[in-house]
Each structure stands twice: as structure tokens, then as C-alpha cells.
PDB file of N, CA and C in Angstrom:
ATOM      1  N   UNK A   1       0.845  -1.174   0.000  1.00  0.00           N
ATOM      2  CA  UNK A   1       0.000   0.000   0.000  1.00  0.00           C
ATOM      3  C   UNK A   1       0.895   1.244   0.000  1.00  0.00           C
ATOM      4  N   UNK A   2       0.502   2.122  -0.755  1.00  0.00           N
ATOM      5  CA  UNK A   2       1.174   3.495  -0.978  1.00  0.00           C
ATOM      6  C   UNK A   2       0.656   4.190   0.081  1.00  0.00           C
ATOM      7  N   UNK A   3       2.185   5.189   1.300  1.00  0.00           N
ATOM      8  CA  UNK A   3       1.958   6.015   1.736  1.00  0.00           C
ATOM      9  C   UNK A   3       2.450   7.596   1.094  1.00  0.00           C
ATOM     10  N   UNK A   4       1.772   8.819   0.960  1.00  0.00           N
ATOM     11  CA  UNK A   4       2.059   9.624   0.696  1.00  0.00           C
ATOM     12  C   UNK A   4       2.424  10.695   1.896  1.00  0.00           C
ATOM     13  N   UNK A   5       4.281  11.168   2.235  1.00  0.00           N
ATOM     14  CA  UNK A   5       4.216  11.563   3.410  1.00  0.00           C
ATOM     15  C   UNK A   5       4.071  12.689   3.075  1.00  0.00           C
ATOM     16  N   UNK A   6       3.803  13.797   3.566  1.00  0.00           N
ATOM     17  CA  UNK A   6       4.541  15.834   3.388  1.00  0.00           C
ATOM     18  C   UNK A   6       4.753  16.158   4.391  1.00  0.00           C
ATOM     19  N   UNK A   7       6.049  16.769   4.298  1.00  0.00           N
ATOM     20  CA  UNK A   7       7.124  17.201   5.763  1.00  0.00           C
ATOM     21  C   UNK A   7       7.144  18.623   5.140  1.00  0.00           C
ATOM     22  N   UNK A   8       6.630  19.313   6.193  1.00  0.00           N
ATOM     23  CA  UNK A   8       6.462  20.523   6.948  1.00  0.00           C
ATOM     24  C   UNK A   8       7.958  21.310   7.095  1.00  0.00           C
ATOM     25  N   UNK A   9       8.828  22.052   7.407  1.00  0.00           N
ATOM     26  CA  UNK A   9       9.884  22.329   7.847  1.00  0.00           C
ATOM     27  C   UNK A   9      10.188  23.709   7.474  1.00  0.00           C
ATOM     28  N   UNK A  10      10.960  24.645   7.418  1.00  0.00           N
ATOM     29  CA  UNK A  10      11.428  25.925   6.823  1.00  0.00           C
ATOM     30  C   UNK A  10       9.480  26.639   5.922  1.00  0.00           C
ATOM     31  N   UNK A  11       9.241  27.177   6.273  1.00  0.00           N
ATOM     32  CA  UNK A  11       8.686  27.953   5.040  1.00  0.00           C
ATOM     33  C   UNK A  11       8.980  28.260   4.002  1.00  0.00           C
ATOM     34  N   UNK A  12       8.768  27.549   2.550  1.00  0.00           N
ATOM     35  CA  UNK A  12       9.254  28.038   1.701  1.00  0.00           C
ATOM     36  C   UNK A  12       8.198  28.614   1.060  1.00  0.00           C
ATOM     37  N   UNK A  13       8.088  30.177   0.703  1.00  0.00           N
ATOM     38  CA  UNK A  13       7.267  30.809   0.283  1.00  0.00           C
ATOM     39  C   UNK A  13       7.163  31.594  -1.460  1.00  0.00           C
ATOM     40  N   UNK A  14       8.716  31.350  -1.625  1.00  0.00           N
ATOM     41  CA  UNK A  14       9.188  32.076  -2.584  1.00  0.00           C
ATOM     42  C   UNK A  14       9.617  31.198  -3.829  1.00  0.00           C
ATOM     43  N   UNK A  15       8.908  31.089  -4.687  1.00  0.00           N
ATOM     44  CA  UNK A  15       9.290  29.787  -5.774  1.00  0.00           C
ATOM     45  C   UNK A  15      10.039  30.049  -6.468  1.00  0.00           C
ATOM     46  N   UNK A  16      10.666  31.652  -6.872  1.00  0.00           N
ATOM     47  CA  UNK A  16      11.972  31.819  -7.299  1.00  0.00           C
ATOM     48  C   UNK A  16      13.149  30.925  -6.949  1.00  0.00           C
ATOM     49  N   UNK A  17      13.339  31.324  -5.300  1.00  0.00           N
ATOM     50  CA  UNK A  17      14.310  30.898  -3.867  1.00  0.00           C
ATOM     51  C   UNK A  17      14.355  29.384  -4.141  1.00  0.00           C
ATOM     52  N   UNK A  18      12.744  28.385  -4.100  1.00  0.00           N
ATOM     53  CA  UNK A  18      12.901  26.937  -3.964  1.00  0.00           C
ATOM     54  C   UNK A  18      13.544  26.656  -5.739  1.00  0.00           C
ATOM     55  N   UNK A  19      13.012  26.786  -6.777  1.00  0.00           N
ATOM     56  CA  UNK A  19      13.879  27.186  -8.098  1.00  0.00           C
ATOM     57  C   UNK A  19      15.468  27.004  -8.721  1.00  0.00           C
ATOM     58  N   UNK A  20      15.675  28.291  -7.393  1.00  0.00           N
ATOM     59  CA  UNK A  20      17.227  28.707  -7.041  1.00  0.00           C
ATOM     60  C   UNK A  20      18.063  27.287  -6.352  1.00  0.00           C
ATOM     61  N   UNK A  21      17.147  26.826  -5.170  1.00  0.00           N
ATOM     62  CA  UNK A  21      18.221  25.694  -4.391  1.00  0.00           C
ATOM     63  C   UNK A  21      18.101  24.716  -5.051  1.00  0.00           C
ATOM     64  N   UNK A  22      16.836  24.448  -5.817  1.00  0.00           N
ATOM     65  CA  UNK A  22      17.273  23.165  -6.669  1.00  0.00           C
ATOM     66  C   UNK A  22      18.062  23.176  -7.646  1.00  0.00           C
ATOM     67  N   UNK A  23      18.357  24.377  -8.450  1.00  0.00           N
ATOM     68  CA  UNK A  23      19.439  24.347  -9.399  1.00  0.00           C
ATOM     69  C   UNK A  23      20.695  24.541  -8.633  1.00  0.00           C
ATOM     70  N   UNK A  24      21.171  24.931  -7.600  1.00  0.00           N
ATOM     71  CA  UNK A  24      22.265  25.287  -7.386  1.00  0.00           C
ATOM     72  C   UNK A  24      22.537  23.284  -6.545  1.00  0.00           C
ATOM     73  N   UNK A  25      21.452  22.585  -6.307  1.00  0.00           N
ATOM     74  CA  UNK A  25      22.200  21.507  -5.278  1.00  0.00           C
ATOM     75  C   UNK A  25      21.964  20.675  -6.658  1.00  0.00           C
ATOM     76  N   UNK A  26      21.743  21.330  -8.529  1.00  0.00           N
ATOM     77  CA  UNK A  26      22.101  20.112  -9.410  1.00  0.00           C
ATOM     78  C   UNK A  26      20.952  19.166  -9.677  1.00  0.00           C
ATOM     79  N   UNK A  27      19.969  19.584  -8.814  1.00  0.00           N
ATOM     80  CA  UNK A  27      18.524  18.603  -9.486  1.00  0.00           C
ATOM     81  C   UNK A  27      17.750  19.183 -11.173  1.00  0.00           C
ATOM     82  N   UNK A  28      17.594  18.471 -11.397  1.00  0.00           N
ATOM     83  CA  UNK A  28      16.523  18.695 -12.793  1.00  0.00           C
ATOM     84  C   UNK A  28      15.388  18.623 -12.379  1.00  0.00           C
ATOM     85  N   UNK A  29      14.507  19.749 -12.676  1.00  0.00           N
ATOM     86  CA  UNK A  29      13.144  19.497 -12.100  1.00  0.00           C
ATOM     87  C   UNK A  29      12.263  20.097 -13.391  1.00  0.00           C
ATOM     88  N   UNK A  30      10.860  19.854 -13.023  1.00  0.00           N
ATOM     89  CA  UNK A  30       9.420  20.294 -14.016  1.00  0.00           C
ATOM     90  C   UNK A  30       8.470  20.694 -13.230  1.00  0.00           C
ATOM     91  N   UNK A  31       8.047  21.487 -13.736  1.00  0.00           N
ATOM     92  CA  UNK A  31       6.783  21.982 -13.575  1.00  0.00           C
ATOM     93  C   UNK A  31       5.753  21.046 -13.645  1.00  0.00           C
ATOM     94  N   UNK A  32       4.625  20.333 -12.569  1.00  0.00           N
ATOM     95  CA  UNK A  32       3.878  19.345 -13.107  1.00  0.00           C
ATOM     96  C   UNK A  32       2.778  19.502 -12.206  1.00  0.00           C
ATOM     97  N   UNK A  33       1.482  19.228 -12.422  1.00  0.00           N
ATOM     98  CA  UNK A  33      -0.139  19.424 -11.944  1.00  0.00           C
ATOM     99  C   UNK A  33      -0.769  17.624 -12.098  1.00  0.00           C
ATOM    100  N   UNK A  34       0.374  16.804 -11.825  1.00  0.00           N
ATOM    101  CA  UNK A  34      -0.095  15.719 -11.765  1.00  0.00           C
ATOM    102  C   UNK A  34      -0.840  14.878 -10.859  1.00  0.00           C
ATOM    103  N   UNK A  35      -1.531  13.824 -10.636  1.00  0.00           N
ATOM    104  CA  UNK A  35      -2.216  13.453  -9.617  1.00  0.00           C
ATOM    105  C   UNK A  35      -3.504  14.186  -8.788  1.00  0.00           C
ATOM    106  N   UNK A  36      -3.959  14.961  -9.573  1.00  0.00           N
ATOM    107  CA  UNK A  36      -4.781  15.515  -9.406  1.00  0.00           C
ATOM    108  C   UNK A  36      -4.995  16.952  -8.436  1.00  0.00           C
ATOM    109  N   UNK A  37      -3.513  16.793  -8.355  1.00  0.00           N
ATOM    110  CA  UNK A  37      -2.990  18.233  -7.102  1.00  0.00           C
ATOM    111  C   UNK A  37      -3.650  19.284  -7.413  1.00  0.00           C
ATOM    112  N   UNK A  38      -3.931  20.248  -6.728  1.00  0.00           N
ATOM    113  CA  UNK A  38      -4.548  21.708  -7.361  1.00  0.00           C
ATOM    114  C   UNK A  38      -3.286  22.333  -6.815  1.00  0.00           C
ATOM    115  N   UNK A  39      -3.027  23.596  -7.785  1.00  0.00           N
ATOM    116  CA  UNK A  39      -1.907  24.575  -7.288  1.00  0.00           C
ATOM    117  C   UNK A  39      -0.527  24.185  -7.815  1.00  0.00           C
ATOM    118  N   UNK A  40       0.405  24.991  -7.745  1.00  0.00           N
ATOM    119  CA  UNK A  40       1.474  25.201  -8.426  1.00  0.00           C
ATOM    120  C   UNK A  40       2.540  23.748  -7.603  1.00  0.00           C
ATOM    121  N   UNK A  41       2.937  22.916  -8.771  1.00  0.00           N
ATOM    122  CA  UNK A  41       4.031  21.928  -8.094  1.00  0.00           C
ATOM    123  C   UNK A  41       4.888  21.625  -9.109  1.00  0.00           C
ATOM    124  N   UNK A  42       5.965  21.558  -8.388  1.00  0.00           N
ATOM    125  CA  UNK A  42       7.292  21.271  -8.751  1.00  0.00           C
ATOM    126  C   UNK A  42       7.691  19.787  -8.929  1.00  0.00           C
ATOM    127  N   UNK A  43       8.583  19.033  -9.395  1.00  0.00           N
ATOM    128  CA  UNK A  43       8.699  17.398  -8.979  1.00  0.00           C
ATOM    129  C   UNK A  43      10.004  17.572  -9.776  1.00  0.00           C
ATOM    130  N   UNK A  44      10.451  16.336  -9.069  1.00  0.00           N
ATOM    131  CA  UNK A  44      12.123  16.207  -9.031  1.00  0.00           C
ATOM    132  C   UNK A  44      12.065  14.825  -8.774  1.00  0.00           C
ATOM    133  N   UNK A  45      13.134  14.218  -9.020  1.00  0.00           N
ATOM    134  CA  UNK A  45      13.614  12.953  -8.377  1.00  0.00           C
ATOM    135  C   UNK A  45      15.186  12.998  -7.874  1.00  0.00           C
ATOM    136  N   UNK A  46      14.965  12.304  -6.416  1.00  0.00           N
ATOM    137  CA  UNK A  46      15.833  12.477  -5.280  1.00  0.00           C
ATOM    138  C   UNK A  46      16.396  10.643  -5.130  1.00  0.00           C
ATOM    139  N   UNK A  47      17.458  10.350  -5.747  1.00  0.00           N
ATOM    140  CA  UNK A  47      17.938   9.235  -5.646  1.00  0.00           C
ATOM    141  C   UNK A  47      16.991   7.934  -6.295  1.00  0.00           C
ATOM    142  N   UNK A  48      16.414   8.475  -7.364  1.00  0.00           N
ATOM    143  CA  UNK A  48      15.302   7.353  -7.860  1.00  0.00           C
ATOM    144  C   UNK A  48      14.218   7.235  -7.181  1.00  0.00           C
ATOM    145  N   UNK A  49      13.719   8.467  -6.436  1.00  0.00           N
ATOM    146  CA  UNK A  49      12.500   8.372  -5.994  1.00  0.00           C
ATOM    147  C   UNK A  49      11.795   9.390  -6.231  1.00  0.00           C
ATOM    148  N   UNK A  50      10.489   9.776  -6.763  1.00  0.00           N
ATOM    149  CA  UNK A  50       9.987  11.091  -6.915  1.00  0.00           C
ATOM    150  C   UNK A  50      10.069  12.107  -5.810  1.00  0.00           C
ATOM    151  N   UNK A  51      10.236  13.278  -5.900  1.00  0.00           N
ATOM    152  CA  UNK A  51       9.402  14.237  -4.365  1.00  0.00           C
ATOM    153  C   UNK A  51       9.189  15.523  -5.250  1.00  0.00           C
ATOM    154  N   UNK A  52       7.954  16.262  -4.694  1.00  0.00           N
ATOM    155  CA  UNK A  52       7.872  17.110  -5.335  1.00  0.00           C
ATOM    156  C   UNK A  52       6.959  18.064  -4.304  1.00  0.00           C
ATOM    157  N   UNK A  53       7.429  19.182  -4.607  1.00  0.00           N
ATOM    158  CA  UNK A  53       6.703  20.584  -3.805  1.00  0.00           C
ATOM    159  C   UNK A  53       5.670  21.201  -4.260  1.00  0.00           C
ATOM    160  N   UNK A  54       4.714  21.053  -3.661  1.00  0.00           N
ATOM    161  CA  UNK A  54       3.558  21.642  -4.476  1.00  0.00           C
ATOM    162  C   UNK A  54       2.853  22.856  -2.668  1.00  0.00           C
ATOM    163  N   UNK A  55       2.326  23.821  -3.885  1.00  0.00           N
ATOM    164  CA  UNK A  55       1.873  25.327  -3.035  1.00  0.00           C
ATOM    165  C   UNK A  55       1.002  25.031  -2.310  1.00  0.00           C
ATOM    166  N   UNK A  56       0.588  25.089  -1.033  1.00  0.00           N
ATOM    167  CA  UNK A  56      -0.301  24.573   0.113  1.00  0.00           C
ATOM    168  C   UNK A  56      -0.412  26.197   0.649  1.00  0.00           C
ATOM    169  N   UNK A  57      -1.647  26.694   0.488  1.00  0.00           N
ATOM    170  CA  UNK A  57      -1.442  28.330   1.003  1.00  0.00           C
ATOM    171  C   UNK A  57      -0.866  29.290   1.194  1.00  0.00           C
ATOM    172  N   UNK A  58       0.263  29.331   1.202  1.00  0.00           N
ATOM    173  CA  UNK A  58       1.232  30.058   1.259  1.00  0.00           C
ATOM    174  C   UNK A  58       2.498  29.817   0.979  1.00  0.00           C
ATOM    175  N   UNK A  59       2.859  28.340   1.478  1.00  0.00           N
ATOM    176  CA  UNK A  59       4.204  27.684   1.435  1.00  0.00           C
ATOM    177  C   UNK A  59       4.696  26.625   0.505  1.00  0.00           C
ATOM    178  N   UNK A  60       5.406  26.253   0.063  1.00  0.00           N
ATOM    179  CA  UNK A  60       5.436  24.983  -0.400  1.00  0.00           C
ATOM    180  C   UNK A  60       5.916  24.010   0.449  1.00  0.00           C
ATOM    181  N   UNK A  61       5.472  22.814   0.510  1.00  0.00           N
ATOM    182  CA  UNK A  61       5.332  21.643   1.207  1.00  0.00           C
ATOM    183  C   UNK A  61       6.184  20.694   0.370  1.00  0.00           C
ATOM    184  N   UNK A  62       6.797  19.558   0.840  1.00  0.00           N
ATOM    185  CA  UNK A  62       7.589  18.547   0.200  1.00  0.00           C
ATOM    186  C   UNK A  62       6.690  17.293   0.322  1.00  0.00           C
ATOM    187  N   UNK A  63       6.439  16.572  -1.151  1.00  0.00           N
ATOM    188  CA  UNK A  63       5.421  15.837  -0.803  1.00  0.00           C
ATOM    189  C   UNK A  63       6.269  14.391  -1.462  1.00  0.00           C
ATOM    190  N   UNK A  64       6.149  13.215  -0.895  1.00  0.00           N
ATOM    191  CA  UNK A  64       6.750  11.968  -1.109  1.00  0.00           C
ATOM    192  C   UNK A  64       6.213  10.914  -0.666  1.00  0.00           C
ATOM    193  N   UNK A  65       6.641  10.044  -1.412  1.00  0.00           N
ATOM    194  CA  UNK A  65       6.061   8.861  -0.897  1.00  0.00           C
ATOM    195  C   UNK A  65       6.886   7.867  -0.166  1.00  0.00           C
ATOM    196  N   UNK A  66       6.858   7.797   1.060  1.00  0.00           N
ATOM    197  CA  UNK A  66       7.863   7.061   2.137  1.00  0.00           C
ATOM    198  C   UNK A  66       8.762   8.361   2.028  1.00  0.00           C
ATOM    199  N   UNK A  67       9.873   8.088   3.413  1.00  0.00           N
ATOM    200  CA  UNK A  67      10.874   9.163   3.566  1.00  0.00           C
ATOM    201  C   UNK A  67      12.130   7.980   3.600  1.00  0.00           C
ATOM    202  N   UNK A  68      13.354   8.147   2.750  1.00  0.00           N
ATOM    203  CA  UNK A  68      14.640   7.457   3.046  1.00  0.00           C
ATOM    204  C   UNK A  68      15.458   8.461   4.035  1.00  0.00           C
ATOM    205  N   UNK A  69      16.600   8.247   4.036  1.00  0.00           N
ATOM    206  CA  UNK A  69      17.337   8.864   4.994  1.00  0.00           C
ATOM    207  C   UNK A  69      18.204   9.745   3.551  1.00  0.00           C
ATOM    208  N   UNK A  70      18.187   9.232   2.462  1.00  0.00           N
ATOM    209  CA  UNK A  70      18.084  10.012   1.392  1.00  0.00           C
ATOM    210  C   UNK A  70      17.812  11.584   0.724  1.00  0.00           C
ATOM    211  N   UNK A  71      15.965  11.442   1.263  1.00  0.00           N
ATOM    212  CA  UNK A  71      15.645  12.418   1.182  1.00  0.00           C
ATOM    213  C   UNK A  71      15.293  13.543   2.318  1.00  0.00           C
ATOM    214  N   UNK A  72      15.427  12.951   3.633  1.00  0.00           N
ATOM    215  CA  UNK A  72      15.947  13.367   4.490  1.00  0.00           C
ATOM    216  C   UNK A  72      17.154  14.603   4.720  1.00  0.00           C
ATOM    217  N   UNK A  73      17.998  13.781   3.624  1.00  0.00           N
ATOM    218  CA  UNK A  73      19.065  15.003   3.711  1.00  0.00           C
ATOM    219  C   UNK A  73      19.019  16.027   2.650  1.00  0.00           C
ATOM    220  N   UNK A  74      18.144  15.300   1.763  1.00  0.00           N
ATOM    221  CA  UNK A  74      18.113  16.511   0.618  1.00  0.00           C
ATOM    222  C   UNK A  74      17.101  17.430   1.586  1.00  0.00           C
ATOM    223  N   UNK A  75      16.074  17.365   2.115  1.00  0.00           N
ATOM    224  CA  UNK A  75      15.299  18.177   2.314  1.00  0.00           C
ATOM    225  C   UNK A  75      15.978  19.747   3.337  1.00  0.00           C
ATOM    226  N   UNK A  76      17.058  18.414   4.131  1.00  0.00           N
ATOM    227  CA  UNK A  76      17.974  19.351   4.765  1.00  0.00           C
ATOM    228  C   UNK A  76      18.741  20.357   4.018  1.00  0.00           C
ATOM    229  N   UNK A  77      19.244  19.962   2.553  1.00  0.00           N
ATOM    230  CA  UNK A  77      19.949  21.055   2.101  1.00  0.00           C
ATOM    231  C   UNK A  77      19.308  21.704   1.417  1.00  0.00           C
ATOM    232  N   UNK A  78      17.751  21.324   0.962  1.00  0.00           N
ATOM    233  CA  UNK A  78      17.068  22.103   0.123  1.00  0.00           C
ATOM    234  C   UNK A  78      16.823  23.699   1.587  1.00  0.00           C
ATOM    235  N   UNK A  79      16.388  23.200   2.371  1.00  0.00           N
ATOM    236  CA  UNK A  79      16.357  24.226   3.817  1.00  0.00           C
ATOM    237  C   UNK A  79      17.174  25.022   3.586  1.00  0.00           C
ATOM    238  N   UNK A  80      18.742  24.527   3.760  1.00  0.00           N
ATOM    239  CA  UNK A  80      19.681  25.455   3.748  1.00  0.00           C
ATOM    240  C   UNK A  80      19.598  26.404   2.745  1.00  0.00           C
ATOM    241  N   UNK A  81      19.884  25.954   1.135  1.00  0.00           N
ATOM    242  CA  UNK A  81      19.828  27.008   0.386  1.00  0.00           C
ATOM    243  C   UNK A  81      18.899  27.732   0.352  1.00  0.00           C
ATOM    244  N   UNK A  82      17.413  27.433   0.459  1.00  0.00           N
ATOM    245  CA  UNK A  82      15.888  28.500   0.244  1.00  0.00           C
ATOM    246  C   UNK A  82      16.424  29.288   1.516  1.00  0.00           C
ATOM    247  N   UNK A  83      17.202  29.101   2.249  1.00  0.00           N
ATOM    248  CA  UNK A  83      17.302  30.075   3.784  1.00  0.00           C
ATOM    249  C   UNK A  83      18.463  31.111   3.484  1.00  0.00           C
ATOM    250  N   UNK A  84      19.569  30.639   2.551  1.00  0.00           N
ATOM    251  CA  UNK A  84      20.679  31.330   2.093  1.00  0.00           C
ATOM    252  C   UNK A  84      19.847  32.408   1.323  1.00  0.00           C
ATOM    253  N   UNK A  85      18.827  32.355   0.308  1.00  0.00           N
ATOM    254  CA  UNK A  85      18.377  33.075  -0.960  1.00  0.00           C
ATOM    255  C   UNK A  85      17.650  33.920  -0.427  1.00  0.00           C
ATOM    256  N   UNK A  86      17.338  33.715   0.798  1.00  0.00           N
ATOM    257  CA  UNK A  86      16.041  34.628   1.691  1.00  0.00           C
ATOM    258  C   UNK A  86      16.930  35.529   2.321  1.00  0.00           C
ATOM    259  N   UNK A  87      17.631  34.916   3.004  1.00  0.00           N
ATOM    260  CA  UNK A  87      18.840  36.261   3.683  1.00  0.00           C
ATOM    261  C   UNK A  87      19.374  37.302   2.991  1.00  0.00           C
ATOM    262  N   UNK A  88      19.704  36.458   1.708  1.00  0.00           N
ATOM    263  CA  UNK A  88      20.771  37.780   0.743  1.00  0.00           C
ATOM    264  C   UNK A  88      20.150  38.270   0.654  1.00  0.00           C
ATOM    265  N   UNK A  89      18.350  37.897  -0.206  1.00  0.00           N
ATOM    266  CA  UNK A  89      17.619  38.678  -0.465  1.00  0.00           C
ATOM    267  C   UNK A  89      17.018  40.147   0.378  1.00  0.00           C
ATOM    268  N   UNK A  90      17.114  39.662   1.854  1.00  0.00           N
ATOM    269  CA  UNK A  90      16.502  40.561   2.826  1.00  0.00           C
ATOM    270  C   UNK A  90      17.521  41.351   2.979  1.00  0.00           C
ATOM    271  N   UNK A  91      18.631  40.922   3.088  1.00  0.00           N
ATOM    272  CA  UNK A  91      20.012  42.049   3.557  1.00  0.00           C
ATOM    273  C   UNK A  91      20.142  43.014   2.300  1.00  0.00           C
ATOM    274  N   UNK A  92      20.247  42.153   1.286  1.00  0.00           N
ATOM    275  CA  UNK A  92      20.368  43.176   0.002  1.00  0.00           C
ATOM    276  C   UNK A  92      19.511  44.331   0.013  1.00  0.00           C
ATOM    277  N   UNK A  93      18.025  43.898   0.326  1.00  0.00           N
ATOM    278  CA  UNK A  93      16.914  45.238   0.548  1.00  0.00           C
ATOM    279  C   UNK A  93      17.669  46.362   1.430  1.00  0.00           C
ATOM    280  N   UNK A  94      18.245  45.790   2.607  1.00  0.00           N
ATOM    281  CA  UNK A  94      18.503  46.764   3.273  1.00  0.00           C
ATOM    282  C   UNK A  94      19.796  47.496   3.316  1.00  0.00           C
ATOM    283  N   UNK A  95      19.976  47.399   2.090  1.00  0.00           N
ATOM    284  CA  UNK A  95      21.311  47.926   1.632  1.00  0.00           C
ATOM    285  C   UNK A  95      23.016  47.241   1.875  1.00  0.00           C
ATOM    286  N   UNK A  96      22.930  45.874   2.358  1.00  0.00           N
ATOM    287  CA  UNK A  96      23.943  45.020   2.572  1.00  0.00           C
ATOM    288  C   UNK A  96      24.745  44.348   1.093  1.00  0.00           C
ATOM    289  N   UNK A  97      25.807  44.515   1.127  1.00  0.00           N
ATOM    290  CA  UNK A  97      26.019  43.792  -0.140  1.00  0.00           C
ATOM    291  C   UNK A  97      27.365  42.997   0.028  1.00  0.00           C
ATOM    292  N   UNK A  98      27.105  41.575  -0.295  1.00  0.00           N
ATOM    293  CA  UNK A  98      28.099  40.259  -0.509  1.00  0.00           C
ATOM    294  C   UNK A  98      29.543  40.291  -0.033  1.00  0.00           C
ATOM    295  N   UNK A  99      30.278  40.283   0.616  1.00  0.00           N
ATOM    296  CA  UNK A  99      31.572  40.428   0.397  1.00  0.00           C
ATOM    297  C   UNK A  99      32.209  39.557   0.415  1.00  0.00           C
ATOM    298  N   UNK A 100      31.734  38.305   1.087  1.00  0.00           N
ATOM    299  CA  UNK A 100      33.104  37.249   0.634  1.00  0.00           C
ATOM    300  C   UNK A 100      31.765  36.042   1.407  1.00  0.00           C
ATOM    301  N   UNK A 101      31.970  34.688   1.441  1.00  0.00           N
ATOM    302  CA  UNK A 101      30.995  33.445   1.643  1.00  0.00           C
ATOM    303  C   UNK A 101      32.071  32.653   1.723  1.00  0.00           C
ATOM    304  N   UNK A 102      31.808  31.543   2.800  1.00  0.00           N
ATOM    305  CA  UNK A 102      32.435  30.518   2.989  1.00  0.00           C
ATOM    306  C   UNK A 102      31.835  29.585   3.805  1.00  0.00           C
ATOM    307  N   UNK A 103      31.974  28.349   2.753  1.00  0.00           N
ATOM    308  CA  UNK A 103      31.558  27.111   3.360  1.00  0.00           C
ATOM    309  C   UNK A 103      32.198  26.121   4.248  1.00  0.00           C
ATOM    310  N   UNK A 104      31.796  26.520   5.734  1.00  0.00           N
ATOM    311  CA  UNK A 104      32.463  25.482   6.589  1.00  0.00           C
ATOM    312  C   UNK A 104      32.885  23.719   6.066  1.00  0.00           C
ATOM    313  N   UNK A 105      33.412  23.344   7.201  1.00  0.00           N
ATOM    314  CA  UNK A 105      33.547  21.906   6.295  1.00  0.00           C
ATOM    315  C   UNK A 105      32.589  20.850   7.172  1.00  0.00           C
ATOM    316  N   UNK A 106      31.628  21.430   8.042  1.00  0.00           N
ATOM    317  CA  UNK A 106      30.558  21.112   8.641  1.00  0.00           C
ATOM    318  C   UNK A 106      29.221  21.672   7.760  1.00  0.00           C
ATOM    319  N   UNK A 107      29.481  21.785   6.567  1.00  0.00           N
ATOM    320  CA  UNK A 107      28.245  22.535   5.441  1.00  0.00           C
ATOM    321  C   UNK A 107      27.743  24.051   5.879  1.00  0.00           C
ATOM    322  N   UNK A 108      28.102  24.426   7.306  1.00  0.00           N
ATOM    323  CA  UNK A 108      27.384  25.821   7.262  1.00  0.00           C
ATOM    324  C   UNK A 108      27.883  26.666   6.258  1.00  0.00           C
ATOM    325  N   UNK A 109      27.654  27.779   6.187  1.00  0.00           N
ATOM    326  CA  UNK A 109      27.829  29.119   4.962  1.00  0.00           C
ATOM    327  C   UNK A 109      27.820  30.572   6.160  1.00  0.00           C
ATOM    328  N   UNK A 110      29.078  30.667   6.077  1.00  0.00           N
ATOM    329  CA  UNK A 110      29.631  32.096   6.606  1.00  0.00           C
ATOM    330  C   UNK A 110      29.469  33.053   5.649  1.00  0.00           C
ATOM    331  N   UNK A 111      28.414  34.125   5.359  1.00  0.00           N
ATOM    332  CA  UNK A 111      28.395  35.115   4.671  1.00  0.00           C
ATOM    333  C   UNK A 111      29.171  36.452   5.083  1.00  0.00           C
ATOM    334  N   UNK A 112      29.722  37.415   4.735  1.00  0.00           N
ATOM    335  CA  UNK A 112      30.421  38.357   5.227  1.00  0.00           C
ATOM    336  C   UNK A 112      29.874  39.891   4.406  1.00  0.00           C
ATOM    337  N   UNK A 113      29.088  40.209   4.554  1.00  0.00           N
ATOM    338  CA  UNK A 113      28.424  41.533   4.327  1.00  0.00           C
ATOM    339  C   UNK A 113      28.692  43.004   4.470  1.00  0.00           C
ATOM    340  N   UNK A 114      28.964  43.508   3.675  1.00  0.00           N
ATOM    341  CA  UNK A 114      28.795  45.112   4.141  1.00  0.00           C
ATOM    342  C   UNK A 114      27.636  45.847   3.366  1.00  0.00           C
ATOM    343  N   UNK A 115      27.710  47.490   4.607  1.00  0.00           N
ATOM    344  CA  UNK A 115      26.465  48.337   4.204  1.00  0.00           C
ATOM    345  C   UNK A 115      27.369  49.967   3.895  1.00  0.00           C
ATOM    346  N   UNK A 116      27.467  50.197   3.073  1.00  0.00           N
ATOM    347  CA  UNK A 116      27.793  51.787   2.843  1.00  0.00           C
ATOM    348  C   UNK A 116      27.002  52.472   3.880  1.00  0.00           C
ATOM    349  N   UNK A 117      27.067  53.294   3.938  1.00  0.00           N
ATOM    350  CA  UNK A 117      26.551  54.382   4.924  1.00  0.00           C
ATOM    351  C   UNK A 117      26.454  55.835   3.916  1.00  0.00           C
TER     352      UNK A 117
END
């Protein structure tokens, strides 16, 4: 019997941002309204298994069937980057701009920012 799980986690609100982390972590994805979903969804495959994000009121949701420890971690780095694209984005508004990024060797991301005055 097919379970269909959706894990909740980060808000992703911005389908540019979710877009952005899937091209930058190298997935190929489509645009797809399959299964009878209503609303905007995304689908990808994560180690030979489908998952795909589709718009639930505001956010997008990760929707799959069973969870591996697989997609587990993708979901973890999909987090990270939609959280990287939201920051620049917000700092940039407020007049912050890029100066140097570095990736720990524990995966975090040290951004280093300045603001003119």
C-alpha cells in the first residue's frame, strides 16, 4: 500500500528561492499538476525516488512517498539554500552587499556583508 508523506519544515514561500536551491544543489526538475494536485508543483527525483513541492497556502510543502534517509538530507539542504536566498535577499533590501561566503567543512555558509553608509 502506498503512503504519501509531506514534511512541513522551513517555510518556503518564494518559488523563485525553492527554483534557485534546486538548481544550485544540481537537481533537474518540471513543472507538473499531476495526480490531481490543485496549485502550483514542482517534482524532481531524489535518488530514484519522486518528491515534489507543491503550493499549500502560502508555502510549499515537500510531498513523497515514504521518507529514506536520502531524502531526508536533501530536504535538509534544500532548507539550507531557500534560507541562504532569503537572507541575501533581505540584507540586500537593506542595503547590505556580498563580500566574501564561505563554506564550513561542517556545510554551514559564513556570509560576510557590508552596508555603505
Amino acid at each position: 500500500m502506498s503512503q504519501i508523506v509531506r514534511i512541513k519544515k522551513t517555510q518556503m514561500v518564494v518559488r523563485e528561492y525553492l527554483i534557485q536551491a534546486l538548481d544550485d544543489l544540481g537537481y533537474r526538475w518540471t513543472d507538473n499538476a499531476r495526480l490531481g494536485l490543485a496549485g502550483p508543483r514542482v517534482e524532481i527525483k531524489v535518488r530514484g525516488r519522486n518528491v515534489g513541492f507543491r503550493k499549500v497556502g502560502r508555502a510549499y510543502e515537500m510531498v513523497t512517498r515514504g521518507v529514506s534517509g536520502g531524502q531526508a538530507k536533501f530536504l535538509q539542504q534544500m532548507t539550507q539554500r531557500y534560507a541562504y536566498y532569503v537572507a541575501r535577499a533581505k540584507l540586500e533590501e537593506q542595503g547590505f552587499a556580498l563580500s566574501n561566503e564561505e563554506v564550513q567543512q561542517d556545510g554551514r555558509i559564513h556570509l560576510v556583508l557590508r552596508r555603505m553608509a
